[in-house]
PDB file of N, CA and C in Angstrom:
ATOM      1  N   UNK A   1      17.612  -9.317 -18.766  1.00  0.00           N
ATOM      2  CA  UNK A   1      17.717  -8.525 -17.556  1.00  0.00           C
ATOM      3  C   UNK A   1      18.288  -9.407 -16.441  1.00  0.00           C
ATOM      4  N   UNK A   2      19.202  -8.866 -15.622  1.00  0.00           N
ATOM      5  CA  UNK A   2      19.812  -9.469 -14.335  1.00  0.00           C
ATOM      6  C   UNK A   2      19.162 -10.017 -13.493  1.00  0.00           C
ATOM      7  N   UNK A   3      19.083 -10.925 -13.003  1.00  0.00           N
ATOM      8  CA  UNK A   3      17.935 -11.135 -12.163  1.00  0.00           C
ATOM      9  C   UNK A   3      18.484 -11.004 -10.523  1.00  0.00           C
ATOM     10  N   UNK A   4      17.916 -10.804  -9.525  1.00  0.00           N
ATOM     11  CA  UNK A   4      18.090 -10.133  -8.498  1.00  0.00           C
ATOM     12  C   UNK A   4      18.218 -11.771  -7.100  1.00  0.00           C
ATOM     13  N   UNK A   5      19.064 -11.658  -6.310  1.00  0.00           N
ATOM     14  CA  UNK A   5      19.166 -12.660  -5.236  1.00  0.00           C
ATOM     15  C   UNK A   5      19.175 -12.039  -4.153  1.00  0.00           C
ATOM     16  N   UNK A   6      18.224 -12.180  -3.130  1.00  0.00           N
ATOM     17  CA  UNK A   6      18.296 -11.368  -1.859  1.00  0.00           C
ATOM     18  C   UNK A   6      18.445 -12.154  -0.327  1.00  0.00           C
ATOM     19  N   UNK A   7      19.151 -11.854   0.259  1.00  0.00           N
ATOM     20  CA  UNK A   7      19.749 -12.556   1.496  1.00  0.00           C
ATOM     21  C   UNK A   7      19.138 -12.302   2.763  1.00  0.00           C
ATOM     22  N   UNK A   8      18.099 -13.064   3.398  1.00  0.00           N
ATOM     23  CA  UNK A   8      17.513 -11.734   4.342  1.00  0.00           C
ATOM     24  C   UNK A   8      18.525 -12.670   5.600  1.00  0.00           C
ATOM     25  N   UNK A   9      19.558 -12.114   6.390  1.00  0.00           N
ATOM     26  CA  UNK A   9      20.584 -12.110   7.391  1.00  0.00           C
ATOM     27  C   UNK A   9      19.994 -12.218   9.038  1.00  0.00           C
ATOM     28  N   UNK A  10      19.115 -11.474   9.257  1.00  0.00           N
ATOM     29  CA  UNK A  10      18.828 -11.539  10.385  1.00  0.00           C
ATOM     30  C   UNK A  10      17.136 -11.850  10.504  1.00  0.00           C
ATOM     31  N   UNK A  11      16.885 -12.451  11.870  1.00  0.00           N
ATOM     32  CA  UNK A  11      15.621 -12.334  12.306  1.00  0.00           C
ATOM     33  C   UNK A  11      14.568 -11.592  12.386  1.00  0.00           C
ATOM     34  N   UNK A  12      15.120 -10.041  12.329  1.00  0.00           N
ATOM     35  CA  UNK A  12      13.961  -8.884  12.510  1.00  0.00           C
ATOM     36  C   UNK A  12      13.144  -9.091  11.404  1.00  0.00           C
ATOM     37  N   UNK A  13      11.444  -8.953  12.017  1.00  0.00           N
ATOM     38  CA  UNK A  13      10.280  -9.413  10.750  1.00  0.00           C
ATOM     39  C   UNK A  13      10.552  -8.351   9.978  1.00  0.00           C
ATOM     40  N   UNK A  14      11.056  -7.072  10.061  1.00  0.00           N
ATOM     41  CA  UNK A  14      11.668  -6.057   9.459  1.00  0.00           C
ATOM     42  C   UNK A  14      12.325  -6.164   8.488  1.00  0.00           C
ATOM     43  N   UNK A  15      13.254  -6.943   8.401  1.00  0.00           N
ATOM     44  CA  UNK A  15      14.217  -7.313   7.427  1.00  0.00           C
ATOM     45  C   UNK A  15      13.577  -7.854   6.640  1.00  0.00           C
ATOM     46  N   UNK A  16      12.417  -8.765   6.619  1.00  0.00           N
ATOM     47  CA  UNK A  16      11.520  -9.455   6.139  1.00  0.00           C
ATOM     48  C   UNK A  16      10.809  -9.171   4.738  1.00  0.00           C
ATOM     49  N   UNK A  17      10.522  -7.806   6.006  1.00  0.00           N
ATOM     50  CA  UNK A  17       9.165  -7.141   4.735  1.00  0.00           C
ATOM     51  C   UNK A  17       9.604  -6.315   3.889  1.00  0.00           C
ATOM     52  N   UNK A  18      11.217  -5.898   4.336  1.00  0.00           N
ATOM     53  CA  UNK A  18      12.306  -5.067   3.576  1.00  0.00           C
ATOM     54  C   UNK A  18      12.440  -5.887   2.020  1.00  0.00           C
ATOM     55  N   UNK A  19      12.689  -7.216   2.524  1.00  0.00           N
ATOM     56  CA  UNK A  19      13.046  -8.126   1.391  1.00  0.00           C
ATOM     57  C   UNK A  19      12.183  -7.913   0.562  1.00  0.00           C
ATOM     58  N   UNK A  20      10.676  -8.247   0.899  1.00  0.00           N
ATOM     59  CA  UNK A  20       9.899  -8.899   0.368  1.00  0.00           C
ATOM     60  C   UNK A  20       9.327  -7.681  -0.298  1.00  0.00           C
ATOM     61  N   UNK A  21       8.929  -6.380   0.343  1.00  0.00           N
ATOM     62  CA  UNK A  21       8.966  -5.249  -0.739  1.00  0.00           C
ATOM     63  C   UNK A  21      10.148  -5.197  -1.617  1.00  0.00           C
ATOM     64  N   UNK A  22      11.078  -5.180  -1.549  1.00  0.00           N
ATOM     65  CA  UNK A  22      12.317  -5.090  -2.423  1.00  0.00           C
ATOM     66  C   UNK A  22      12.086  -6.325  -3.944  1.00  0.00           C
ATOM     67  N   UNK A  23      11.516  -7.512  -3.215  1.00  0.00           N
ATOM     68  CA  UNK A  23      11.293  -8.607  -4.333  1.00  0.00           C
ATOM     69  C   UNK A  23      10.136  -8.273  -5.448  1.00  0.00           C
ATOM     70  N   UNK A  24       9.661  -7.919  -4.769  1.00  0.00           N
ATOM     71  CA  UNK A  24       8.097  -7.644  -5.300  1.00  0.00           C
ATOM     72  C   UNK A  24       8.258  -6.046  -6.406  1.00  0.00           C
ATOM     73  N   UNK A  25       8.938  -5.547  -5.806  1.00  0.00           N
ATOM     74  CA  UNK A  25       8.932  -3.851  -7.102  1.00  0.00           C
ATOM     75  C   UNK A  25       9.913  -4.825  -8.033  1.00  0.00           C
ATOM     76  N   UNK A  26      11.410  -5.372  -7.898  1.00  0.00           N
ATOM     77  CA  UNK A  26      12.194  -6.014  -8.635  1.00  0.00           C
ATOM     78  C   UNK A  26      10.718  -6.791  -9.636  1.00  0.00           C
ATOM     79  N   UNK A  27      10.311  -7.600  -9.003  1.00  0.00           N
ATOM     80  CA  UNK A  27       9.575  -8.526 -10.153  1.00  0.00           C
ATOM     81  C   UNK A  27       8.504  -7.670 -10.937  1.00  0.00           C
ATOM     82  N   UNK A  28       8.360  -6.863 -10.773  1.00  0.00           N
ATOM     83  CA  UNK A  28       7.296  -6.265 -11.121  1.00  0.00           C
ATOM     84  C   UNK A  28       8.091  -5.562 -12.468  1.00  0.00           C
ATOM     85  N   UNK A  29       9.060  -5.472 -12.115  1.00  0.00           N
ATOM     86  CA  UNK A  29       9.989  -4.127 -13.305  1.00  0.00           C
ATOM     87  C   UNK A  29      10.542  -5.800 -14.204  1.00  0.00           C
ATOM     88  N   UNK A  30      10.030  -6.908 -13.967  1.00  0.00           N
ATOM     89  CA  UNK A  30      10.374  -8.023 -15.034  1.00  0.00           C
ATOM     90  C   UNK A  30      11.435  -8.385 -14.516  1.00  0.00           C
ATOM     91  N   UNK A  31      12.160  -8.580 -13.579  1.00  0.00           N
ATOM     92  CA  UNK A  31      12.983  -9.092 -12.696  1.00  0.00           C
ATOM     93  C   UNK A  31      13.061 -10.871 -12.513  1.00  0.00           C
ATOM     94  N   UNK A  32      13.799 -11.436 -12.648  1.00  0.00           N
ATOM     95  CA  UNK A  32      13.791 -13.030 -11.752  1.00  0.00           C
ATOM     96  C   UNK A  32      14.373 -12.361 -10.376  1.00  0.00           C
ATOM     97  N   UNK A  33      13.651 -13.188  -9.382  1.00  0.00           N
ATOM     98  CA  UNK A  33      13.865 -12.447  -8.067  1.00  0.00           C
ATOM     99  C   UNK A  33      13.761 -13.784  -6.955  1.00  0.00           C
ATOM    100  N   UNK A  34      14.768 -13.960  -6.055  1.00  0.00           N
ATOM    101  CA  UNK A  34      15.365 -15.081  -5.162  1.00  0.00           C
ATOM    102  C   UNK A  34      15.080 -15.185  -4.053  1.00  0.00           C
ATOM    103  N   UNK A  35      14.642 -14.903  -2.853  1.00  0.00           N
ATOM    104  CA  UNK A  35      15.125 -14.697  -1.452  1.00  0.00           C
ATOM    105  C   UNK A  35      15.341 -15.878  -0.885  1.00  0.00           C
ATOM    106  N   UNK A  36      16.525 -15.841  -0.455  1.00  0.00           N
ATOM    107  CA  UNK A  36      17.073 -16.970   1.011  1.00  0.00           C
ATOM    108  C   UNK A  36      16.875 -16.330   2.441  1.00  0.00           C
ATOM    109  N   UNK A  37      16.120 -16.734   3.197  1.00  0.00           N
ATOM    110  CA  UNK A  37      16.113 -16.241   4.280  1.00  0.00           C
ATOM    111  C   UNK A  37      17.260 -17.287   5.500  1.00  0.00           C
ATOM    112  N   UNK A  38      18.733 -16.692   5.691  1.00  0.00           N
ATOM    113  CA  UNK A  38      19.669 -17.446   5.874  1.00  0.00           C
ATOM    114  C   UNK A  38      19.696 -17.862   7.603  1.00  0.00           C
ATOM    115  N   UNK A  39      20.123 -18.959   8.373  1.00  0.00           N
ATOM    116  CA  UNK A  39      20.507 -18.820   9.209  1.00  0.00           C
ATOM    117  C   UNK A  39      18.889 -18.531  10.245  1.00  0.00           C
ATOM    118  N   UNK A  40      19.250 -18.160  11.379  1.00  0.00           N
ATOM    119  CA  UNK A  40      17.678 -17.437  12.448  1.00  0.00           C
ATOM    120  C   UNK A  40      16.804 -16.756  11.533  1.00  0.00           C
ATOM    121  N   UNK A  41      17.027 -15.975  10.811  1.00  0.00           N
ATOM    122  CA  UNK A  41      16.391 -15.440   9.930  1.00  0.00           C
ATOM    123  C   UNK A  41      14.791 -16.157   9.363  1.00  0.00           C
ATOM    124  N   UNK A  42      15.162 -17.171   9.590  1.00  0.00           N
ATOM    125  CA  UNK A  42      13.723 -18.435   9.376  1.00  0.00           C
ATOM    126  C   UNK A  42      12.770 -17.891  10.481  1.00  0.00           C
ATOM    127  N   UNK A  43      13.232 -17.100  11.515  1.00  0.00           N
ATOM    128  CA  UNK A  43      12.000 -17.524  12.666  1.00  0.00           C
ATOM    129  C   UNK A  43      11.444 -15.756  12.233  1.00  0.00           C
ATOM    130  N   UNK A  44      11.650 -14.902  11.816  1.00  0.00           N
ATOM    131  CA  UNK A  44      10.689 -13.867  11.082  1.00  0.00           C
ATOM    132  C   UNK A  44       9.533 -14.258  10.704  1.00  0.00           C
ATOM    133  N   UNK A  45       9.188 -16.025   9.756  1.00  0.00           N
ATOM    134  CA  UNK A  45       8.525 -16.131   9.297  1.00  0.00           C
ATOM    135  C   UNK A  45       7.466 -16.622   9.958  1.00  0.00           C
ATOM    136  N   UNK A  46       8.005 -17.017  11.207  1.00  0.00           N
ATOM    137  CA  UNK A  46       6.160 -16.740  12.400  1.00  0.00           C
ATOM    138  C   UNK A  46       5.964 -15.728  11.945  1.00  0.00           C
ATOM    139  N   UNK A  47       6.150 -14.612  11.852  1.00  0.00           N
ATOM    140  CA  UNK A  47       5.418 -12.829  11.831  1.00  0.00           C
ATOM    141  C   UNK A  47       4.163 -13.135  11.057  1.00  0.00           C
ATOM    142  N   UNK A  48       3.109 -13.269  11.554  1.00  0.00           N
ATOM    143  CA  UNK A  48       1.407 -12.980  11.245  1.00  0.00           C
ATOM    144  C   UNK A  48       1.286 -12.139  10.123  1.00  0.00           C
ATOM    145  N   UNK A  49       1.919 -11.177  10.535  1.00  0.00           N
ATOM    146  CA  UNK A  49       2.349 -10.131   9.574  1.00  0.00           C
ATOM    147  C   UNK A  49       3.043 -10.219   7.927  1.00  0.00           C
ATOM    148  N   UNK A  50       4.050 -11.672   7.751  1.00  0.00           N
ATOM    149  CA  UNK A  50       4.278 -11.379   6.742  1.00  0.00           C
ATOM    150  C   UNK A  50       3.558 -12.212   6.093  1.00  0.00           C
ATOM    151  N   UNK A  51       2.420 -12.667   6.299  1.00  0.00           N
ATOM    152  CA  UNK A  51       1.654 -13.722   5.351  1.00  0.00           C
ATOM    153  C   UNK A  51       0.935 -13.406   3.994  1.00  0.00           C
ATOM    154  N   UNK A  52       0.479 -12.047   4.014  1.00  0.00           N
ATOM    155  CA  UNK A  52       0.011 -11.834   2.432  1.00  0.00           C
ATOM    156  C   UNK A  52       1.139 -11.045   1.456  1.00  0.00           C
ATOM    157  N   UNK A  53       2.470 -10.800   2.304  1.00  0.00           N
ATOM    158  CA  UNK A  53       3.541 -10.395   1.630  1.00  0.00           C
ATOM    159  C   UNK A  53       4.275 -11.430   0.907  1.00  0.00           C
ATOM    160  N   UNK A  54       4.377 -12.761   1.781  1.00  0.00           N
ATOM    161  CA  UNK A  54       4.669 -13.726   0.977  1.00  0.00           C
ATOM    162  C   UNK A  54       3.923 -14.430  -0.102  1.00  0.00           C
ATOM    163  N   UNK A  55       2.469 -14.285   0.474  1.00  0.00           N
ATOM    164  CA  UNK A  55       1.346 -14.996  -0.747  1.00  0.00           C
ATOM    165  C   UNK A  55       1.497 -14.036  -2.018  1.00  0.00           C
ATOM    166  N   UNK A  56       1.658 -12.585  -2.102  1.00  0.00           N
ATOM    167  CA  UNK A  56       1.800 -11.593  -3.225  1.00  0.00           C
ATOM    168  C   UNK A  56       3.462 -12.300  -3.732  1.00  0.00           C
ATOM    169  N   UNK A  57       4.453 -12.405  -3.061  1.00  0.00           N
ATOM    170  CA  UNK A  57       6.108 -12.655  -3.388  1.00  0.00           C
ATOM    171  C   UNK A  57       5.701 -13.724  -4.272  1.00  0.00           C
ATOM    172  N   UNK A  58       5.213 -15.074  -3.739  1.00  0.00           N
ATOM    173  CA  UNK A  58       4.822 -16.361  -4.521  1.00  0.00           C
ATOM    174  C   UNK A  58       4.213 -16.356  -5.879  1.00  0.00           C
ATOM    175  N   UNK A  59       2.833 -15.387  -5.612  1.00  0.00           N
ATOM    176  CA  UNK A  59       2.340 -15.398  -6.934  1.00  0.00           C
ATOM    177  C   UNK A  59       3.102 -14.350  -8.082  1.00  0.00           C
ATOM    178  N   UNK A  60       3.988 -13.441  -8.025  1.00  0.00           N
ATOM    179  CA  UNK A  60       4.479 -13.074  -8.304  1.00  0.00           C
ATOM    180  C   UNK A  60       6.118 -13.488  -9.074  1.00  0.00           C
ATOM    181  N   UNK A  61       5.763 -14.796  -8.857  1.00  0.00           N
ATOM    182  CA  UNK A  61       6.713 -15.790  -8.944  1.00  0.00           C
ATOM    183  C   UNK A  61       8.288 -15.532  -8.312  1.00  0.00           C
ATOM    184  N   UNK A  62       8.428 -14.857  -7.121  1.00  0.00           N
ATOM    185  CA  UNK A  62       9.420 -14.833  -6.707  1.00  0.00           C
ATOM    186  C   UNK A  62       9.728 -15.809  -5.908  1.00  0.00           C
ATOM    187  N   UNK A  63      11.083 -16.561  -5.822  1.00  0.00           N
ATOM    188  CA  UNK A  63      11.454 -18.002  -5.376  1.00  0.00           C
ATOM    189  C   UNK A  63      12.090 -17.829  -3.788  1.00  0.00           C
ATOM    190  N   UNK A  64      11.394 -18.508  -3.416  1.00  0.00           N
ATOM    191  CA  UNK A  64      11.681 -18.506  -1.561  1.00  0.00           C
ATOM    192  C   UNK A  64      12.246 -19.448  -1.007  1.00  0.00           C
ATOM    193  N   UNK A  65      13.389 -19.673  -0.783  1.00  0.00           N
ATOM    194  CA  UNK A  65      14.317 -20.224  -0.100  1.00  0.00           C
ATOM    195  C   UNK A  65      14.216 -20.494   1.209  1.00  0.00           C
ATOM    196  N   UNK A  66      14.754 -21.215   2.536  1.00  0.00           N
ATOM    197  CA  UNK A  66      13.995 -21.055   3.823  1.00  0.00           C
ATOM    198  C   UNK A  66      15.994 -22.518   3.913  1.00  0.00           C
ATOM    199  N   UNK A  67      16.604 -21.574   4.992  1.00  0.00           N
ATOM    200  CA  UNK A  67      17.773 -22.128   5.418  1.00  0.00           C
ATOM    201  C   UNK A  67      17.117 -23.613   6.123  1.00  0.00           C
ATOM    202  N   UNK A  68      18.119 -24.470   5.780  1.00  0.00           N
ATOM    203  CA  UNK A  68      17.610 -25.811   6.465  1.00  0.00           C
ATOM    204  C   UNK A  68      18.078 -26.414   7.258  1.00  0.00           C
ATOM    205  N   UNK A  69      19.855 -25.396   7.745  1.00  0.00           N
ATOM    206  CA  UNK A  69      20.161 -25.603   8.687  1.00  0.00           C
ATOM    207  C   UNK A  69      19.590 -24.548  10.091  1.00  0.00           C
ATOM    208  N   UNK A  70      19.351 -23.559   9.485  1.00  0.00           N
ATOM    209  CA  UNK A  70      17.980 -22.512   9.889  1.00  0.00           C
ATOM    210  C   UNK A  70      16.766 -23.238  10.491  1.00  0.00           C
ATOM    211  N   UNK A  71      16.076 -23.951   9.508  1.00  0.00           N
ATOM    212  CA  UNK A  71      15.034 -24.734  10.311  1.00  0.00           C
ATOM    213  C   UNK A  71      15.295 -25.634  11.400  1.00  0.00           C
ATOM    214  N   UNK A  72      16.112 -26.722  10.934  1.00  0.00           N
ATOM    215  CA  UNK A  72      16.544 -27.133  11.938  1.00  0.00           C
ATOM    216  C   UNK A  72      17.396 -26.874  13.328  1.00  0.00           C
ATOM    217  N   UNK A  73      17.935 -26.047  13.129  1.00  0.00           N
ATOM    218  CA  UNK A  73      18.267 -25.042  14.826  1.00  0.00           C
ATOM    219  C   UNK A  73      17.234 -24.590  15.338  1.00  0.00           C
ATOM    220  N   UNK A  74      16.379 -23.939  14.624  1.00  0.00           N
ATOM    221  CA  UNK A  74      14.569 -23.349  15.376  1.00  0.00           C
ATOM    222  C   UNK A  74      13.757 -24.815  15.690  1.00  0.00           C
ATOM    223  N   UNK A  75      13.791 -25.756  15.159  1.00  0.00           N
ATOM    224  CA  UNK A  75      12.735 -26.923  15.262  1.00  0.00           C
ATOM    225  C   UNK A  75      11.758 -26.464  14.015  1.00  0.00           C
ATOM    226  N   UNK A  76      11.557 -25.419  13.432  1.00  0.00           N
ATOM    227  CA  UNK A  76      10.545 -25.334  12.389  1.00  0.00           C
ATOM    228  C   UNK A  76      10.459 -25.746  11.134  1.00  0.00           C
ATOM    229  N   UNK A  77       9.062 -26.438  10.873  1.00  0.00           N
ATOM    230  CA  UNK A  77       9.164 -26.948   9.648  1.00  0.00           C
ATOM    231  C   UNK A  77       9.580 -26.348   8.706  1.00  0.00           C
ATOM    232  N   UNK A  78       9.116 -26.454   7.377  1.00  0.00           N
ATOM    233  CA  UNK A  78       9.533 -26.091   6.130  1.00  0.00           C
ATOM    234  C   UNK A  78       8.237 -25.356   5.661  1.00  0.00           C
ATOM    235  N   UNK A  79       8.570 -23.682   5.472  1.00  0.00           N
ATOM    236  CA  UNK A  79       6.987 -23.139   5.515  1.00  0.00           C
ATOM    237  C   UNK A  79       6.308 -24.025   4.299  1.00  0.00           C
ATOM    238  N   UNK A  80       5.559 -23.647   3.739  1.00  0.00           N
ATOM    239  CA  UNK A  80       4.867 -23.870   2.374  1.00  0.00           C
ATOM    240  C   UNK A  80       5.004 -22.995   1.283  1.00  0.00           C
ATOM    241  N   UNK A  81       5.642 -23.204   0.595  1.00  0.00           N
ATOM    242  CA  UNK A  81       6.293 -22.690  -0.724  1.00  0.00           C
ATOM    243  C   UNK A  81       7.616 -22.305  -0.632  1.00  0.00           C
ATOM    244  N   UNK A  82       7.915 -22.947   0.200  1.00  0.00           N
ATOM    245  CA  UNK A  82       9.768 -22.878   0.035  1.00  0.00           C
ATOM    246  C   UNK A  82      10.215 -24.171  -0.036  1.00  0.00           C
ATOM    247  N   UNK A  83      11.636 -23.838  -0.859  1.00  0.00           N
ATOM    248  CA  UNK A  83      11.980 -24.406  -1.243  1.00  0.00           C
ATOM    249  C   UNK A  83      13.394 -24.411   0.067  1.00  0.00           C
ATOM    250  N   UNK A  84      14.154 -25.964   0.230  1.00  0.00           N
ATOM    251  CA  UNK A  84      15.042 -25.696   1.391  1.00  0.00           C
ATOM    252  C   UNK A  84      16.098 -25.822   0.935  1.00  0.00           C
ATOM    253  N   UNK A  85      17.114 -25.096   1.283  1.00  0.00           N
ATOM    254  CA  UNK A  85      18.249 -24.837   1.288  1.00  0.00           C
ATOM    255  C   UNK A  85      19.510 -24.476   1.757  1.00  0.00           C
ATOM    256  N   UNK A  86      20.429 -23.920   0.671  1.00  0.00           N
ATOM    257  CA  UNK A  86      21.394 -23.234   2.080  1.00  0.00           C
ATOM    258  C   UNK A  86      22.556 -22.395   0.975  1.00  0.00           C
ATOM    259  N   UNK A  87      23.136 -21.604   1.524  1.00  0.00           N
ATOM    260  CA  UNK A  87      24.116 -20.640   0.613  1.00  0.00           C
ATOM    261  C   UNK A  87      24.997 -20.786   0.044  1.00  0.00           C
ATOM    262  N   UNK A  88      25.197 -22.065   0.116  1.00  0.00           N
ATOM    263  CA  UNK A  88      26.145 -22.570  -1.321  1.00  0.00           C
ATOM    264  C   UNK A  88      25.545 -22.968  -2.209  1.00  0.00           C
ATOM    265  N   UNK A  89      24.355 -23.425  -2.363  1.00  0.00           N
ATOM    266  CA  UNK A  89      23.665 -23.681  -3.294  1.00  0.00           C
ATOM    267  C   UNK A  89      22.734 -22.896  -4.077  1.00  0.00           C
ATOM    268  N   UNK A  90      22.455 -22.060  -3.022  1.00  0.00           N
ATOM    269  CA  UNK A  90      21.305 -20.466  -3.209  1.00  0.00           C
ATOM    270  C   UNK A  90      22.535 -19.400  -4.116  1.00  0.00           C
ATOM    271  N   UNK A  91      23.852 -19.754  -3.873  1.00  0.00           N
ATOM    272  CA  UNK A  91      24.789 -18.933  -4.766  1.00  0.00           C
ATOM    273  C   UNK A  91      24.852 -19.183  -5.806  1.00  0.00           C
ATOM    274  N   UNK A  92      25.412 -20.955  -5.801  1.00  0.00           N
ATOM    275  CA  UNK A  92      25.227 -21.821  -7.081  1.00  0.00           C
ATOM    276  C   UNK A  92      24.450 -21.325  -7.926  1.00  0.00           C
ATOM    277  N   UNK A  93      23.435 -20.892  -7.608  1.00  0.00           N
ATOM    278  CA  UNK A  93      22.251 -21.070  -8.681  1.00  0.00           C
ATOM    279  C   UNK A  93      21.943 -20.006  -9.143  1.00  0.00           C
ATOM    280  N   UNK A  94      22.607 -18.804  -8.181  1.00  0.00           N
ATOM    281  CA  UNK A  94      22.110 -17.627  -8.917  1.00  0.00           C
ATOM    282  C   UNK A  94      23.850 -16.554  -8.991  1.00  0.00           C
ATOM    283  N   UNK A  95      24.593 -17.454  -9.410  1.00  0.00           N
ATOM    284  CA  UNK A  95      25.947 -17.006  -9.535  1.00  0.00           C
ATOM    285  C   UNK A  95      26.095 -15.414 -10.203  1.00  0.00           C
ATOM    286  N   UNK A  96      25.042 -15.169 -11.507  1.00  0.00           N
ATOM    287  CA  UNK A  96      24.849 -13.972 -11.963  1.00  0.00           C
ATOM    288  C   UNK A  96      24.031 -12.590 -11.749  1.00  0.00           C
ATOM    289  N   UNK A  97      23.116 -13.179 -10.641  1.00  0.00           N
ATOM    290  CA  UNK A  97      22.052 -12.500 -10.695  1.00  0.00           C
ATOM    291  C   UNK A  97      22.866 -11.104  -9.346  1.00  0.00           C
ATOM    292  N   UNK A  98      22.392  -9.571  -9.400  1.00  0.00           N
ATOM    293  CA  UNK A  98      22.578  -8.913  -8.767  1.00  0.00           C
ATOM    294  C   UNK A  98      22.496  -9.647  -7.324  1.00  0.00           C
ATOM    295  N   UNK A  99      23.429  -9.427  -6.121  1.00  0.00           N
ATOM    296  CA  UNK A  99      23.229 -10.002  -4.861  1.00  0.00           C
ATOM    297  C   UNK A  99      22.782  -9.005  -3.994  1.00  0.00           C
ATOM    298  N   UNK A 100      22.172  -8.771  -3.236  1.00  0.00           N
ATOM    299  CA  UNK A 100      21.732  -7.619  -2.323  1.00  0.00           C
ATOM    300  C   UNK A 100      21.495  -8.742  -0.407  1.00  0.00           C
ATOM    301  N   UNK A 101      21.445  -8.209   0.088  1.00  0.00           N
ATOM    302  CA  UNK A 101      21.934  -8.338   1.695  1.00  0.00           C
ATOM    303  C   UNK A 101      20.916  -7.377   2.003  1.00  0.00           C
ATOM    304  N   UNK A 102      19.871  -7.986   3.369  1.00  0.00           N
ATOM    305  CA  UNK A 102      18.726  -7.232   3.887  1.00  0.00           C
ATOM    306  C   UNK A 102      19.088  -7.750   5.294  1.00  0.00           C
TER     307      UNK A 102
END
């Protein structure tokens, strides 16, 4: 099965939880499932709000990405359970997998 790469583009915690429901039914239907949260898009992840969406994404084994030129324009660390990166490499790696944009 294809496995799924999801791009979350902008800041809105919206886009967020868009992803992160979107990751979560994907893995569930047996999916490998990606998210890069690219660019500003990092600072969603203050949202209070998305903290047991990501703890369900994680255990669920979906792989969380966190831009690192992203962090570093915000000053924010590197949450916990991401992995850092950036979109040439987040492509690299998932060259086959369905791409979707949130």
């Amino acid at each position: 099965m294809t496995g799924l790469a999801i791009i979350v583009v902008g800041p809105d915690p919206a886009r967020a939880r868009t992803a992160l429901s979107l990751a979560a039914c994907a893995a569930t239907l047996g999916r490998a499932v990606s998210i890069l949260f690219d660019g500003a898009s990092v600072t969603a992840l203050r949202d209070p709000a998305l903290v047991d969406a990501l703890g369900t994404a994680r255990d669920m084994g979906v792989a969380l990405t966190a831009c690192a030129s992203g962090l570093a324009d915000t000053g924010m660390p590197l949450p916990p359970g991401f992995a850092s990166g950036g979109m040439m490499g987040f492509l690299s790696l998932h060259r086959d997998a369905q791409l979707v944009t949130v």
